[in-house]
Protein backbone atom coordinates (compact mmCIF):
# COMPACT_ATOMS: atom_id res chain seq x y z
CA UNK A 1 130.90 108.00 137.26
CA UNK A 2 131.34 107.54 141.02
CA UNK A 3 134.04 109.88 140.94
CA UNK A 4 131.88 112.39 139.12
CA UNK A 5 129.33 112.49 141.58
CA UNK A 6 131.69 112.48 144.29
CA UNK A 7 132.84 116.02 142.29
CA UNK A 8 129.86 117.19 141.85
CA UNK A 9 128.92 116.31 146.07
CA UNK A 10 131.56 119.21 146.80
CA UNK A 11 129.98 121.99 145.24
CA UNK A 12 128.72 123.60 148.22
CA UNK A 13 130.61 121.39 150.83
CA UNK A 14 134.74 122.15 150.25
CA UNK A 15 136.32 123.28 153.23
CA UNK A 16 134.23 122.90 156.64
CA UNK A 17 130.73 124.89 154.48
CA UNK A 18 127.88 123.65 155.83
CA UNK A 19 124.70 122.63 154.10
CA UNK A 20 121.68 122.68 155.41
CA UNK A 21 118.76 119.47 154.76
CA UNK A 22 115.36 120.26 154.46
CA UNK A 23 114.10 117.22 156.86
CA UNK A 24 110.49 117.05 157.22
CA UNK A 25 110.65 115.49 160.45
CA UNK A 26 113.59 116.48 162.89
CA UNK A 27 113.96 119.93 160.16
CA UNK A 28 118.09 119.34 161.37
CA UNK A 29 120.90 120.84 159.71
CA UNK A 30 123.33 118.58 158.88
CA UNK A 31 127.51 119.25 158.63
CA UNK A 32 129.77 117.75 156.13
CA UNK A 33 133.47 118.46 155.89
CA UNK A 34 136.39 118.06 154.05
CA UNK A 35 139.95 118.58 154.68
CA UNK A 36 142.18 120.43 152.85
CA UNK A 37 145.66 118.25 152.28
CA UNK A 38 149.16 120.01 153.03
CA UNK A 39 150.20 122.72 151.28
CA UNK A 40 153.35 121.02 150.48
CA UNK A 41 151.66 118.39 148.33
CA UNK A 42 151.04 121.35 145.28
CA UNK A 43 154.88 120.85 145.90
CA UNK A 44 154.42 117.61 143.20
CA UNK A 45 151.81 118.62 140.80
CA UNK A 46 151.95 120.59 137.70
CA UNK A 47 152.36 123.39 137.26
CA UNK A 48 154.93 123.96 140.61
CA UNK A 49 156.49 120.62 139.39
CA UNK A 50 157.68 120.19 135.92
CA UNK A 51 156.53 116.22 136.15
CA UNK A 52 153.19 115.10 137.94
CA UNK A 53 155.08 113.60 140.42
CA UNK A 54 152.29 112.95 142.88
CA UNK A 55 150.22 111.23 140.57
CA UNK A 56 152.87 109.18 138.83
CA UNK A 57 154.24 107.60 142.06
CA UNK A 58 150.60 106.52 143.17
CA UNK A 59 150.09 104.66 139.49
CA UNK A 60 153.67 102.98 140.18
CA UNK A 61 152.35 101.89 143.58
CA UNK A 62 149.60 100.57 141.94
CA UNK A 63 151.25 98.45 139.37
CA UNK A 64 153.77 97.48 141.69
CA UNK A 65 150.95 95.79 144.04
CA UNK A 66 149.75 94.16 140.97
CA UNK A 67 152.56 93.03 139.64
CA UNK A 68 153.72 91.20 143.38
CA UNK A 69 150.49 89.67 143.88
CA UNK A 70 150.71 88.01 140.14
CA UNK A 71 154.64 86.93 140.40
CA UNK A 72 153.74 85.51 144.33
CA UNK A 73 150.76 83.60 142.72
CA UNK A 74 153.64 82.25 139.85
CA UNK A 75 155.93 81.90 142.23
CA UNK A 76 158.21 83.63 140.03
CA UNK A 77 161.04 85.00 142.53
CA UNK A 78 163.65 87.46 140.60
CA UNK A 79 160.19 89.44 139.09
CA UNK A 80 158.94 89.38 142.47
CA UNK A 81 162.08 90.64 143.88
CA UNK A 82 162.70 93.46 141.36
CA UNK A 83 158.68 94.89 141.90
CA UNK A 84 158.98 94.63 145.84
CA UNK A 85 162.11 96.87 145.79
CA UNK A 86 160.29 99.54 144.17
CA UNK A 87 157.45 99.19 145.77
CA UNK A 88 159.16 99.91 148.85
CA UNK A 89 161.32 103.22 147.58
CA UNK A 90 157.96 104.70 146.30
CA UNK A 91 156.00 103.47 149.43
CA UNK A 92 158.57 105.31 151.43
CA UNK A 93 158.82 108.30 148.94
CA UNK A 94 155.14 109.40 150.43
CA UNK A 95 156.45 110.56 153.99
CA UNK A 96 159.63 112.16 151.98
CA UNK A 97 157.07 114.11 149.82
CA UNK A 98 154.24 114.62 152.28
CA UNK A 99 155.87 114.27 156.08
CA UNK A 100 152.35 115.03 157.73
CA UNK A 101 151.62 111.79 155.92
CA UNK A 102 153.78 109.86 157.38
CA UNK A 103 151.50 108.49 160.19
CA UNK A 104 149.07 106.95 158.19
CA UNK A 105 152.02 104.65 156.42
CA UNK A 106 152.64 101.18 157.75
CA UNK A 107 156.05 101.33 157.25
CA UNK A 108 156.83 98.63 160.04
CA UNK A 109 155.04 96.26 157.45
CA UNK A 110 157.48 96.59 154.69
CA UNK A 111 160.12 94.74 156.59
CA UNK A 112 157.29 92.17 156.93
CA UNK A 113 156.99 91.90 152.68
CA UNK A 114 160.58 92.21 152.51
CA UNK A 115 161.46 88.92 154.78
CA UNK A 116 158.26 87.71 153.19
CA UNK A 117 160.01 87.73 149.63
CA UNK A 118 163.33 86.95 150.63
CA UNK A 119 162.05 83.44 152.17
CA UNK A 120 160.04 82.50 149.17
CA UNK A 121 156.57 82.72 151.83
CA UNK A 122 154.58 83.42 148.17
CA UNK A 123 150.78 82.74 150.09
CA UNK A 124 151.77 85.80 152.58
CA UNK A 125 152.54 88.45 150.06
CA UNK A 126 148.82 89.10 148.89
CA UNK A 127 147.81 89.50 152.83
CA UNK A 128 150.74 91.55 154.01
CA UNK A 129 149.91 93.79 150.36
CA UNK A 130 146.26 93.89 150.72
CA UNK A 131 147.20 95.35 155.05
CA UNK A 132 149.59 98.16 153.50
CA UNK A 133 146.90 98.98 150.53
CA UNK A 134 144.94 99.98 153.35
CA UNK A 135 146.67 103.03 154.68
CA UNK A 136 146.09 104.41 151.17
CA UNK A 137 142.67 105.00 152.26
CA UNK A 138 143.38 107.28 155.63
CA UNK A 139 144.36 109.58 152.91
CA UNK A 140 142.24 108.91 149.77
CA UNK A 141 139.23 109.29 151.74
CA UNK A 142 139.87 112.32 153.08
CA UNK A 143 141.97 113.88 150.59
CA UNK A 144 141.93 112.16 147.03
CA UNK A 145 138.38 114.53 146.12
CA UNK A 146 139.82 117.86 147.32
CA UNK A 147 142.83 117.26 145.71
CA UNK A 148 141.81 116.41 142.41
CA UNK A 149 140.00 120.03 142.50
CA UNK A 150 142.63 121.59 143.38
CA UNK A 151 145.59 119.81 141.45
CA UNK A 152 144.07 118.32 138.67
CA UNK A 153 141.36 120.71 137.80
CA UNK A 154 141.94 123.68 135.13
CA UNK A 155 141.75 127.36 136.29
CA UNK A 156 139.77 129.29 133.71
CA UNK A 157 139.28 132.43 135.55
CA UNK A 158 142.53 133.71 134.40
CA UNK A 159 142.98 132.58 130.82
CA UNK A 160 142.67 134.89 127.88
CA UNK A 161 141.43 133.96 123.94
CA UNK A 162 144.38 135.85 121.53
CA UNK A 163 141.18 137.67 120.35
CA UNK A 164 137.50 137.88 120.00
CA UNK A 165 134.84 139.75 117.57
CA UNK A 166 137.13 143.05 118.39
CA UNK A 167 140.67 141.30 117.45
CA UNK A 168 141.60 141.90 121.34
CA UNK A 169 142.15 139.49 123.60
CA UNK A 170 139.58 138.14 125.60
CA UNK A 171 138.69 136.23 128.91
CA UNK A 172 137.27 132.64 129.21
CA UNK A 173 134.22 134.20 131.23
CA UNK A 174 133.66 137.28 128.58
CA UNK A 175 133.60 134.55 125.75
CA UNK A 176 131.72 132.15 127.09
CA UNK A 177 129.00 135.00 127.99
CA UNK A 178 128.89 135.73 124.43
CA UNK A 179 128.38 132.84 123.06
CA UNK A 180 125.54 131.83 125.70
CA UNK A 181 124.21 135.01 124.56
CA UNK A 182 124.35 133.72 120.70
CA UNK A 183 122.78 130.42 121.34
CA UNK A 184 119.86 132.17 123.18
CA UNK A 185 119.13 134.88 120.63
CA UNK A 186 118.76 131.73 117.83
CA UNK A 187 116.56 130.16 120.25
CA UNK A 188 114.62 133.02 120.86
CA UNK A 189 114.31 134.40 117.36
CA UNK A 190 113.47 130.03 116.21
CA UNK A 191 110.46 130.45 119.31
CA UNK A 192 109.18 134.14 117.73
CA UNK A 193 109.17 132.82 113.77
CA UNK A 194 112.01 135.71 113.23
CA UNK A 195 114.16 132.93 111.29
CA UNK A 196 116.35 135.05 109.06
CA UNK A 197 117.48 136.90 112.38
CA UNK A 198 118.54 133.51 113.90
CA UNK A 199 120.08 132.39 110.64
CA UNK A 200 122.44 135.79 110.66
CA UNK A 201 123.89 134.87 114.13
CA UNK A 202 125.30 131.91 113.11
CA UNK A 203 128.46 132.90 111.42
CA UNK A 204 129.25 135.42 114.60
CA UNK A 205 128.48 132.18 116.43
CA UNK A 206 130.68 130.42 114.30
CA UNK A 207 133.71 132.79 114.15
CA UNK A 208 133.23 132.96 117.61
CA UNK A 209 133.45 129.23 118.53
CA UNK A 210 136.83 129.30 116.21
CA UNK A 211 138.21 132.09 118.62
CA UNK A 212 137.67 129.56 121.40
CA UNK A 213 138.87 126.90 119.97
CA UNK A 214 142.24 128.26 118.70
CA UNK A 215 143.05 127.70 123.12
CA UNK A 216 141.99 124.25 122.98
CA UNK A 217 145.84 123.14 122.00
CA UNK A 218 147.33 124.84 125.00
CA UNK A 219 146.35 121.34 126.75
CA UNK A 220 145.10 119.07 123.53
CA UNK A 221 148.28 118.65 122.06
CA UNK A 222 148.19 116.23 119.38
CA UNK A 223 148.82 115.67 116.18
CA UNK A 224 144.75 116.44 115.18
CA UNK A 225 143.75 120.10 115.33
CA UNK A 226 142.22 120.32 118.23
CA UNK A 227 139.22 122.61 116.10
CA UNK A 228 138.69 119.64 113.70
CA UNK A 229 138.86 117.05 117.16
CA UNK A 230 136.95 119.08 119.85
CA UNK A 231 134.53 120.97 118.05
CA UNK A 232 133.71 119.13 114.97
CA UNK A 233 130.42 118.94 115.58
CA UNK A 234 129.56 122.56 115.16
CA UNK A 235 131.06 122.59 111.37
CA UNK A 236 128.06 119.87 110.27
CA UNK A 237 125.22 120.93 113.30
CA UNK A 238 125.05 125.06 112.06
CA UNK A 239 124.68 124.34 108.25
CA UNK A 240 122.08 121.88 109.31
CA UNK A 241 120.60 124.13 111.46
CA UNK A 242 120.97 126.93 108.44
CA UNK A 243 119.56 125.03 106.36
CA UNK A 244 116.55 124.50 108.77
CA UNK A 245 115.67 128.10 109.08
CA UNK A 246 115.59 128.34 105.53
CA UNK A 247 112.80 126.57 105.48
CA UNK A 248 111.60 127.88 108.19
CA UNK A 249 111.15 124.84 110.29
CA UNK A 250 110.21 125.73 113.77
CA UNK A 251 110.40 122.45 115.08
CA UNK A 252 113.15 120.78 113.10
CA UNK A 253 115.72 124.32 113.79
CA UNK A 254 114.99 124.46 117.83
CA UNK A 255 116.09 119.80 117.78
CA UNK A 256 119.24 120.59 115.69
CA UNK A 257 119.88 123.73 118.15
CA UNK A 258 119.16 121.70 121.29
CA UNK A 259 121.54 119.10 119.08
CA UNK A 260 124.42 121.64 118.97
CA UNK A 261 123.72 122.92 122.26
CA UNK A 262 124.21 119.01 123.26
CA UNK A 263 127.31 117.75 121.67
CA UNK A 264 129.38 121.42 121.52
CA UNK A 265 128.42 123.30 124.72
CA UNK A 266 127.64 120.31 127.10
CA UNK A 267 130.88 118.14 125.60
CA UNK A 268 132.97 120.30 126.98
CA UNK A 269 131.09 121.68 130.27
CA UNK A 270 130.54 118.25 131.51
CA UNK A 271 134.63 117.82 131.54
CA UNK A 272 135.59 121.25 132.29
CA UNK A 273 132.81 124.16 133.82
CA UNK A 274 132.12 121.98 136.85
CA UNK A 275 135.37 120.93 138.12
CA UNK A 276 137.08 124.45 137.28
CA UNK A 277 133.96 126.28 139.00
CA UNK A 278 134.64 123.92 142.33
CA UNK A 279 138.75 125.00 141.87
CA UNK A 280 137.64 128.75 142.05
CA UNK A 281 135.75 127.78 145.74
CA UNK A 282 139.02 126.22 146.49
CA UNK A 283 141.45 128.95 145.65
């Protein structure tokens, strides 16, 4: 959650913008900024890497802490050996990767855990670990957000749906303005009483949302189909909401569209629209 909100923070802040707060007594304008890491760290993310490099050295770091502090504590010296040696490589691997980073590492401390572990001093390891854990923070608080938007985040601008209600390919944006469209006409025609007009958009809604879908295993590979896995809430929610609107339940259709609306649209927006809106202000 804190990361969310850290996200969603950025939407009008990434890269030196400005925003302005309404202060009822000093009216000020306030300026927050963030920085924008090397260039040369895209260098070790997907999809210029073939591996997430990046990411998987910084969970090795982690376990590697971990598993030094809990061999030091047993006092269990080969284990604690084996994890301080590549702890080390990988600490050092971040000024090979990233050499603007290099200032921020306390390299001169490693020799410190090294002698530390070679003499068997088990009650220093946790304080000479918890001083180097602490350069990870000159660059995780001023990089880790940004980055995640721009490394981590998926680009929808550019990707294209093998086809839509024509049988040609279509964008992300054209598709999803269709089916916003959709959802509001059933809404509108459940508000005006016209329900056998909502009741016919719901197969183009339908066919529509399978058109989507067929993209979702580009990333959601697994053995499920990612239809039955991501969207399987639309194949019981628009019979229900049929079914509704044959009896012409006013109430009862615009709950199980808000329902759909809910656990279809917002299921995936809440992962995806947000973070790969704040990538486009990045690119």
């Amino acid at each position: 959650m804190f990361k969310f909100l850290m996200i969603l923070m950025t939407v009008k802040m990434v890269f030196c913008s400005t925003l302005a707060f309404s202060d009822s007594q000093s009216a000020r304008n306030d300026t927050i900024t963030l920085k924008k890491p090397p260039e040369v760290l895209a260098k070790w993310y997907k999809p210029a890497n073939k591996r997430q490099v990046w990411l998987h050295t910084m969970s090795r770091l982690r376990r590697e802490i971990l598993a030094m502090n809990d061999y030091s504590q047993q006092k269990k010296q080969a284990e604690l050996e084996k994890w301080s040696q590549k702890f080390i490589k990988d600490y050092k691997s971040i000024a090979e990767m990233v050499p603007q980073w290099e200032k921020f590492l306390y390299l001169d401390k490693l020799s410190h855990l090294e002698n530390a572990v070679k003499q068997r001093e088990y009650s220093s390891i946790a304080p000479i670990l918890k001083k180097i854990s602490k350069s990870c923070m000159h660059c995780h608080d001023d990089y880790q957000t940004v980055a995640t938007l721009m490394f981590r985040s998926l680009d929808f601008n550019n990707k294209v749906i093998a086809e839509g209600f024509s049988g040609e390919k279509i964008s992300y944006n054209d598709i999803m303005k269709q089916l916003s469209d959709l959802v509001n006409r059933i809404n509108i025609a459940i508000k005006d009483a016209y329900f056998s007009t909502a009741n016919e958009i719901i197969e183009p809604l339908e066919q529509q949302l399978e058109h989507l879908s067929s993209s979702c295993g580009d990333c959601h590979q697994d053995d499920e189909v990612p239809v039955e896995r991501i969207m399987s809430a639309s194949a019981s929610l628009l019979p229900e909401l049929a079914e509704q609107l044959e009896l012409k339940e006013q109430k009862q259709s615009g709950r199980k569209l808000g329902e759909f609306a809910l656990k279809v649209c917002a299921k995936c927006h809440s992962i995806h629209k947000l973070s790969s809106d704040l990538k486009f202000l990045t690119d």
